[in-house]
PDB file of N, CA and C in Angstrom:
ATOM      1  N   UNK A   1      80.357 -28.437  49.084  1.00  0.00           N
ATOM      2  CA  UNK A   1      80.304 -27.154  48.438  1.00  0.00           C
ATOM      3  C   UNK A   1      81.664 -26.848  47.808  1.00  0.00           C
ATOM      4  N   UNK A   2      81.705 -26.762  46.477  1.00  0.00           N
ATOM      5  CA  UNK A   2      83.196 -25.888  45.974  1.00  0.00           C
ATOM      6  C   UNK A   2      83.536 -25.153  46.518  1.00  0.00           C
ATOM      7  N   UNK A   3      84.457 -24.625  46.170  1.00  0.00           N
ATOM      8  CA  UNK A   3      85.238 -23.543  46.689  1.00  0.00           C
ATOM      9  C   UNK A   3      84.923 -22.495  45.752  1.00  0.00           C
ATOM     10  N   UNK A   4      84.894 -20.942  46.868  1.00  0.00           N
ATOM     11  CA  UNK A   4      84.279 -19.820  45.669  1.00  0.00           C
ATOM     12  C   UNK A   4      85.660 -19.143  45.274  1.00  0.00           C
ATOM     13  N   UNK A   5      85.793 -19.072  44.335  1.00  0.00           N
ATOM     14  CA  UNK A   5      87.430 -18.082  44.618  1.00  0.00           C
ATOM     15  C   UNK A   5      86.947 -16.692  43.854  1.00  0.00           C
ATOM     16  N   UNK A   6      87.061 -15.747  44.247  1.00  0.00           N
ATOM     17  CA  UNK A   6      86.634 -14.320  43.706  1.00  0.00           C
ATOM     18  C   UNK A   6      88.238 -13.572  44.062  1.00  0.00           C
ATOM     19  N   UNK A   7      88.138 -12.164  42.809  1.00  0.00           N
ATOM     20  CA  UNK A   7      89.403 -11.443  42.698  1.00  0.00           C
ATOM     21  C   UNK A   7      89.132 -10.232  43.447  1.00  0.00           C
ATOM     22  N   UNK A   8      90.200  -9.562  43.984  1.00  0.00           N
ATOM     23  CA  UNK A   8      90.143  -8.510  44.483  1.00  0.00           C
ATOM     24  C   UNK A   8      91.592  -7.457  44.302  1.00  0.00           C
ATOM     25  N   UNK A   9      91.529  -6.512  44.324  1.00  0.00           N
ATOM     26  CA  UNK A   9      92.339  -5.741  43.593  1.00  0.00           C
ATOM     27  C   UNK A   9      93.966  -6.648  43.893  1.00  0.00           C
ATOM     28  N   UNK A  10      95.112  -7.011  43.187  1.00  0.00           N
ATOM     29  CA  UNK A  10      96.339  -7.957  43.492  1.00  0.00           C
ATOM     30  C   UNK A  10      96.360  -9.193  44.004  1.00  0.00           C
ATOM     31  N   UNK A  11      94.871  -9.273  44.402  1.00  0.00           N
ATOM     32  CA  UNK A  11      95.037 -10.531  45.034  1.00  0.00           C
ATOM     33  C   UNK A  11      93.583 -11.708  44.860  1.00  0.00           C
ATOM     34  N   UNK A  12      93.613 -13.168  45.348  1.00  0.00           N
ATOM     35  CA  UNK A  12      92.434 -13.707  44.936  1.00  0.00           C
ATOM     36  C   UNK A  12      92.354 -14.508  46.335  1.00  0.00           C
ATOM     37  N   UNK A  13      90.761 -14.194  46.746  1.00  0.00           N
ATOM     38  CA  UNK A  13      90.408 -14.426  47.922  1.00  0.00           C
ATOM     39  C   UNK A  13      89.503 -15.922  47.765  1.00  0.00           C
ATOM     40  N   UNK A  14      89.666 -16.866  48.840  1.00  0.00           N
ATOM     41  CA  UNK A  14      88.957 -18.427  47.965  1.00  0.00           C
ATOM     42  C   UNK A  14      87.761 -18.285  50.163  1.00  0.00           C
ATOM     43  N   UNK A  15      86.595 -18.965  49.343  1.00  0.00           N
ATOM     44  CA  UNK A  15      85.920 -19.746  50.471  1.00  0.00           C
ATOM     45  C   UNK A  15      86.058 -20.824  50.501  1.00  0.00           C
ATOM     46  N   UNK A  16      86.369 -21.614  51.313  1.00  0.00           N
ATOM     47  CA  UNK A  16      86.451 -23.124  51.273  1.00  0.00           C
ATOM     48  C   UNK A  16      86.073 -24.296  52.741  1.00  0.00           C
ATOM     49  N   UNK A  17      85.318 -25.146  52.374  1.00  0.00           N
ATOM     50  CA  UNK A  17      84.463 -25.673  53.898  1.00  0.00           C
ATOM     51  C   UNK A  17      85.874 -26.863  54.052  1.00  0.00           C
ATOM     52  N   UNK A  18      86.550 -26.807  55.082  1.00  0.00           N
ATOM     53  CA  UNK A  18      87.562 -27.941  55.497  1.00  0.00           C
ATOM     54  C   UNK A  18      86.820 -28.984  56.823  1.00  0.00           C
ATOM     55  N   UNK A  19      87.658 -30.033  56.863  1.00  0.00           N
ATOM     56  CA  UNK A  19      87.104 -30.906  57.897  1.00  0.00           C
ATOM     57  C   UNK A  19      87.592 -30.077  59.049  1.00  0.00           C
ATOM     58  N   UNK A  20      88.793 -29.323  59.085  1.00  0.00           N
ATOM     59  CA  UNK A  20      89.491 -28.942  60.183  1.00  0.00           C
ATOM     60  C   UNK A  20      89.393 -27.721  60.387  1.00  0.00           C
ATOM     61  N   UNK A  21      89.588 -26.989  61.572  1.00  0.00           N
ATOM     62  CA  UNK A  21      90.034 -25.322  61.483  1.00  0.00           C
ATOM     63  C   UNK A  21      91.370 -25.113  61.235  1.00  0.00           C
ATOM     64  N   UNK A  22      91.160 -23.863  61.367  1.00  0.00           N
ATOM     65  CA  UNK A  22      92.579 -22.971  61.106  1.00  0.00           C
ATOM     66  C   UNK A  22      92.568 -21.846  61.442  1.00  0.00           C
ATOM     67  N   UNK A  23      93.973 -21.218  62.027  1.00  0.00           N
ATOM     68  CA  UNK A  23      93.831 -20.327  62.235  1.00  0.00           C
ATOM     69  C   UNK A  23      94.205 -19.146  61.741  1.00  0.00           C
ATOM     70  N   UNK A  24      94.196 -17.556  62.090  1.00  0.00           N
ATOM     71  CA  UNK A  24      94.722 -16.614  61.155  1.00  0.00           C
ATOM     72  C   UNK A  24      96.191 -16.988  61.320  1.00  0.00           C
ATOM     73  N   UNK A  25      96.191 -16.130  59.637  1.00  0.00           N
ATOM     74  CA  UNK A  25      98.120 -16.627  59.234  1.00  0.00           C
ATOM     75  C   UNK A  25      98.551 -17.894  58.828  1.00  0.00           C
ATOM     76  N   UNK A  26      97.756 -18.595  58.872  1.00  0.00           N
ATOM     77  CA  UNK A  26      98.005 -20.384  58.909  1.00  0.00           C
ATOM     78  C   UNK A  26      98.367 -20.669  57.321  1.00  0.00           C
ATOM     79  N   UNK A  27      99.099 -21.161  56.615  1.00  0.00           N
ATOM     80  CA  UNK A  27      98.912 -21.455  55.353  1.00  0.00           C
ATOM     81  C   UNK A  27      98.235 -23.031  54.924  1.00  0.00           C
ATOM     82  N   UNK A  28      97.000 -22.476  53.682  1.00  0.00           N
ATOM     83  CA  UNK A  28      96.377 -23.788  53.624  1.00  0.00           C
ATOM     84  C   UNK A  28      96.347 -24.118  52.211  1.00  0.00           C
ATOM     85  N   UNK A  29      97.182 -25.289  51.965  1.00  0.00           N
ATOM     86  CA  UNK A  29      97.577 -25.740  50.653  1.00  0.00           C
ATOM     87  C   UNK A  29      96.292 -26.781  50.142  1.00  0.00           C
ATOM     88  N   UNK A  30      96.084 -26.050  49.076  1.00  0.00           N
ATOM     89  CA  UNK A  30      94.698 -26.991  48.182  1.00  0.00           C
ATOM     90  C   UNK A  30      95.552 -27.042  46.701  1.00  0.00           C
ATOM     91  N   UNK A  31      95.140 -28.170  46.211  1.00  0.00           N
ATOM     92  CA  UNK A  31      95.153 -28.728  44.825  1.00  0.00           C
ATOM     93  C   UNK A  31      94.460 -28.829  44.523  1.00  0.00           C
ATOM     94  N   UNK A  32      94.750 -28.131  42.793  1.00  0.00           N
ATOM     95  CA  UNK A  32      94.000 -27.922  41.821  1.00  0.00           C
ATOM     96  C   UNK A  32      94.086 -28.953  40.626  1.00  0.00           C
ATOM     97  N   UNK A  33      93.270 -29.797  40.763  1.00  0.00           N
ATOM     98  CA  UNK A  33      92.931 -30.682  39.946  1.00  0.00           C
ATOM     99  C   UNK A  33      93.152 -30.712  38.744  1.00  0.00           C
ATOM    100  N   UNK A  34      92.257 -29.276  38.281  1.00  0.00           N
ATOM    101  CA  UNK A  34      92.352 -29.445  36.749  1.00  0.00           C
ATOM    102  C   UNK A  34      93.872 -28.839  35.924  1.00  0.00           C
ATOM    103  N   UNK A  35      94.575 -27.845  37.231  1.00  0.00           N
ATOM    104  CA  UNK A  35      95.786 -27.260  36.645  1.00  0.00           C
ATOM    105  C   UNK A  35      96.986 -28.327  37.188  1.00  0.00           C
ATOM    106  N   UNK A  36      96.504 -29.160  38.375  1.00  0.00           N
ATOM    107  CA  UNK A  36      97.389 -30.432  38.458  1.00  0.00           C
ATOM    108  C   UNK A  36      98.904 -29.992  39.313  1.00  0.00           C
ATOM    109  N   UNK A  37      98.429 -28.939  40.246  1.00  0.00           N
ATOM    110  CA  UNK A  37      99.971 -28.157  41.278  1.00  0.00           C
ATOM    111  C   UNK A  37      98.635 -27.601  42.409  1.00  0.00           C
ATOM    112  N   UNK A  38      99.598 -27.654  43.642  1.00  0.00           N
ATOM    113  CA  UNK A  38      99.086 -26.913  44.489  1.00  0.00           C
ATOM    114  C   UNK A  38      99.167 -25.424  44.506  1.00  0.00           C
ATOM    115  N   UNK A  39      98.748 -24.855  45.614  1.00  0.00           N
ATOM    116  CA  UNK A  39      98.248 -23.625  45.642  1.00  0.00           C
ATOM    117  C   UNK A  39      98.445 -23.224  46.937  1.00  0.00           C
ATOM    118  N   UNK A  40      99.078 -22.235  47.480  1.00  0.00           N
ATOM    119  CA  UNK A  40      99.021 -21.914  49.129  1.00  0.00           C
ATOM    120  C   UNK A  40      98.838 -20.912  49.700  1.00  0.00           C
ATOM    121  N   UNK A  41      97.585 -20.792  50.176  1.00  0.00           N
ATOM    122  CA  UNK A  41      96.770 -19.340  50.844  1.00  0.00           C
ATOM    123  C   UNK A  41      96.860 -19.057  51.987  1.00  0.00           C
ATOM    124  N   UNK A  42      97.138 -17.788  52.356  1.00  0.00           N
ATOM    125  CA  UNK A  42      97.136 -17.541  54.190  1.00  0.00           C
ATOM    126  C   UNK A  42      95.603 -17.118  54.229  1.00  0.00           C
ATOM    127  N   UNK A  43      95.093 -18.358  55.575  1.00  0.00           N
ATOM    128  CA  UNK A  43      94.114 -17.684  55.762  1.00  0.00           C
ATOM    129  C   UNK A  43      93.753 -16.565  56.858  1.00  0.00           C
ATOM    130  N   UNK A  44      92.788 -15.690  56.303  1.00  0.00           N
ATOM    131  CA  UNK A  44      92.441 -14.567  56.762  1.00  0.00           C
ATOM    132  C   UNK A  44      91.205 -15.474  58.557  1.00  0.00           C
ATOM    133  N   UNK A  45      90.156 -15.932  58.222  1.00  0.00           N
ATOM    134  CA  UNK A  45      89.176 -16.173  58.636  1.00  0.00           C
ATOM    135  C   UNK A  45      88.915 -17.494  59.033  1.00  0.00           C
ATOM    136  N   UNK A  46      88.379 -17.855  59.992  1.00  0.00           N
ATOM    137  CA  UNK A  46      87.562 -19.541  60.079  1.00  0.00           C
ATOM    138  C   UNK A  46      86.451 -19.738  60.830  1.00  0.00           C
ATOM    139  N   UNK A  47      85.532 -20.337  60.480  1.00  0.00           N
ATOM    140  CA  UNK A  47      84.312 -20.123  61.477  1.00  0.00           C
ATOM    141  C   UNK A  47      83.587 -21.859  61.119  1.00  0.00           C
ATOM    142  N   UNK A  48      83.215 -22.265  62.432  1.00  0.00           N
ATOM    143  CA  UNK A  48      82.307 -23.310  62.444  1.00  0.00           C
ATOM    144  C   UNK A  48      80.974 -23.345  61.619  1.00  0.00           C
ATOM    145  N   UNK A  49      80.753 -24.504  60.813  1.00  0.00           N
ATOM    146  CA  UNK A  49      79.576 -24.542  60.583  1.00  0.00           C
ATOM    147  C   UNK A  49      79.194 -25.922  60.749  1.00  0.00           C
ATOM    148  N   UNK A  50      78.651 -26.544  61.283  1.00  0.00           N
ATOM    149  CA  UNK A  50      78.141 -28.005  61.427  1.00  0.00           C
ATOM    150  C   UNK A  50      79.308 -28.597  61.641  1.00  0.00           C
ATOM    151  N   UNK A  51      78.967 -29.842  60.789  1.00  0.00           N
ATOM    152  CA  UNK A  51      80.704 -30.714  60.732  1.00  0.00           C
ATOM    153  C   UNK A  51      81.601 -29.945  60.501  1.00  0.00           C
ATOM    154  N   UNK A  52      82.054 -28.973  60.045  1.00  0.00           N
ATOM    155  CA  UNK A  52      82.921 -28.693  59.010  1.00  0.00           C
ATOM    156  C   UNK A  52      83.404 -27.055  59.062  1.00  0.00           C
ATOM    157  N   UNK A  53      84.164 -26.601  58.542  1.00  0.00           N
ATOM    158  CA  UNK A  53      84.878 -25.322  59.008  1.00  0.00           C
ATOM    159  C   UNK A  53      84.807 -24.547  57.673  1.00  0.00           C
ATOM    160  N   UNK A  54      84.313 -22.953  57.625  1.00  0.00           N
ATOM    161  CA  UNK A  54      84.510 -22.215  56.707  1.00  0.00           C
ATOM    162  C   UNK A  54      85.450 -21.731  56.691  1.00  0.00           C
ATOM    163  N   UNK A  55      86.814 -21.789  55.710  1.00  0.00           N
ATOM    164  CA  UNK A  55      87.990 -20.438  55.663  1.00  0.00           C
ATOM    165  C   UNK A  55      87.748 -20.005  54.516  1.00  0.00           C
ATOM    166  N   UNK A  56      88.665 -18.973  55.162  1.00  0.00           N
ATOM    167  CA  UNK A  56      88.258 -17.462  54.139  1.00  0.00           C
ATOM    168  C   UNK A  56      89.929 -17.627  54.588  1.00  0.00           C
ATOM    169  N   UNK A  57      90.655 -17.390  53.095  1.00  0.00           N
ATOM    170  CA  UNK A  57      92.307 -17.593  52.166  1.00  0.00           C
ATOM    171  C   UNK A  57      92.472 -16.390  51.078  1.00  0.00           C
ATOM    172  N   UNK A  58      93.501 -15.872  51.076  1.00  0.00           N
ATOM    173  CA  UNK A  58      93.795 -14.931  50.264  1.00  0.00           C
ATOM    174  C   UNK A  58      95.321 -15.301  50.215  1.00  0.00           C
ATOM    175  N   UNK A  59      95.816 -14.976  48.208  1.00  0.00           N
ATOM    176  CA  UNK A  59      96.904 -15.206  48.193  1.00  0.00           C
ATOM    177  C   UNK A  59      97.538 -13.758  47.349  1.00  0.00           C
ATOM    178  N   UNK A  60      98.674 -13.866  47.258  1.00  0.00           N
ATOM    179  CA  UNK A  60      98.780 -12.559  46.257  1.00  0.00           C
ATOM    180  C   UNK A  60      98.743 -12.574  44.289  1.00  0.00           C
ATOM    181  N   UNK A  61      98.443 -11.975  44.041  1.00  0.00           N
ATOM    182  CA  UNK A  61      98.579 -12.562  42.431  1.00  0.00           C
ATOM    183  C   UNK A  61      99.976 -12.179  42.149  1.00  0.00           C
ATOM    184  N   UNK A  62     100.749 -12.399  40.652  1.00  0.00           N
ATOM    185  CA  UNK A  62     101.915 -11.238  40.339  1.00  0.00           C
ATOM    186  C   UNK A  62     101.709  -9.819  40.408  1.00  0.00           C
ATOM    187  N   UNK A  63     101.053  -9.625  40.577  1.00  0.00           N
ATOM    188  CA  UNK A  63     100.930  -7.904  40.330  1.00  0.00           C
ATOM    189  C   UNK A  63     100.557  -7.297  41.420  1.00  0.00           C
ATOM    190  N   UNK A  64     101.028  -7.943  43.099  1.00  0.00           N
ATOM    191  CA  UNK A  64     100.894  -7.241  44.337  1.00  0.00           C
ATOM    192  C   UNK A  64     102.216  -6.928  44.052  1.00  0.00           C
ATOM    193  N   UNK A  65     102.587  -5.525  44.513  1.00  0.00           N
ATOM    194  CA  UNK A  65     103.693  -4.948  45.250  1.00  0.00           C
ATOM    195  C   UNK A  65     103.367  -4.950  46.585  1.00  0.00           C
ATOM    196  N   UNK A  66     102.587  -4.802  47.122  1.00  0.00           N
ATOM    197  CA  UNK A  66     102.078  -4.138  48.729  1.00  0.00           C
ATOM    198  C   UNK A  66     103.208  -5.364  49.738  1.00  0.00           C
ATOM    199  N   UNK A  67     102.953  -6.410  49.507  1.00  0.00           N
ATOM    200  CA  UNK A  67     103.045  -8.119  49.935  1.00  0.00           C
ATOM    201  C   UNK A  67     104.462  -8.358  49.328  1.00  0.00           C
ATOM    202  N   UNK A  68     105.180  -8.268  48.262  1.00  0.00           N
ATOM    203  CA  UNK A  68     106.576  -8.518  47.654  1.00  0.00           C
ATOM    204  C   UNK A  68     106.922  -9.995  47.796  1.00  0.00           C
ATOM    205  N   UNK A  69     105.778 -10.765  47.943  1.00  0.00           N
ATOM    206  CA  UNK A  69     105.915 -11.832  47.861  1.00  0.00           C
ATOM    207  C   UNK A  69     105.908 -12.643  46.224  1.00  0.00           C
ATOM    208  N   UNK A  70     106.727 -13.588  46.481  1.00  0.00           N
ATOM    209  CA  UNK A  70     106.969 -14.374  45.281  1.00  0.00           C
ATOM    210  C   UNK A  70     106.502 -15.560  44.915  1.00  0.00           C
ATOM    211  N   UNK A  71     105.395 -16.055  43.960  1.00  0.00           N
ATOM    212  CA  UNK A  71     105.306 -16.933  43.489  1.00  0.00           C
ATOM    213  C   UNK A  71     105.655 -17.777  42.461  1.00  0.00           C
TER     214      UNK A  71
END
């Protein structure tokens, strides 16, 4: 399954099925193929599904103040 990535007000929240878990706070670096650089999300969420693990990742866009984090 892709990954869903949807926006939410400053920030963009991704679903993504991993072989592994994770836990909250954890940062989980995925590459983007077609833009060819990674990407690094704290995830919020993780939950079992069969083989394989659902996280739920949110990063900040430029235009969070809340977070003052820098990308």
């Amino acid at each position: 399954m892709p990954p869903s990535v949807r926006k939410i007000p400053d920030h963009e929240v991704i679903e993504v099925s991993m072989p592994r878990p994770y836990e909250p706070y954890d940062s989980l670096i995925l590459r983007d193929a077609t833009a060819g650089r990674t990407t690094t999300w704290t995830v919020l969420d993780c939950e079992r599904q069969g083989d394989t693990w659902q996280v739920i990742a949110t990063r900040c866009l430029e235009s969070c103040r809340k977070h003052r984090r820098h990308r």
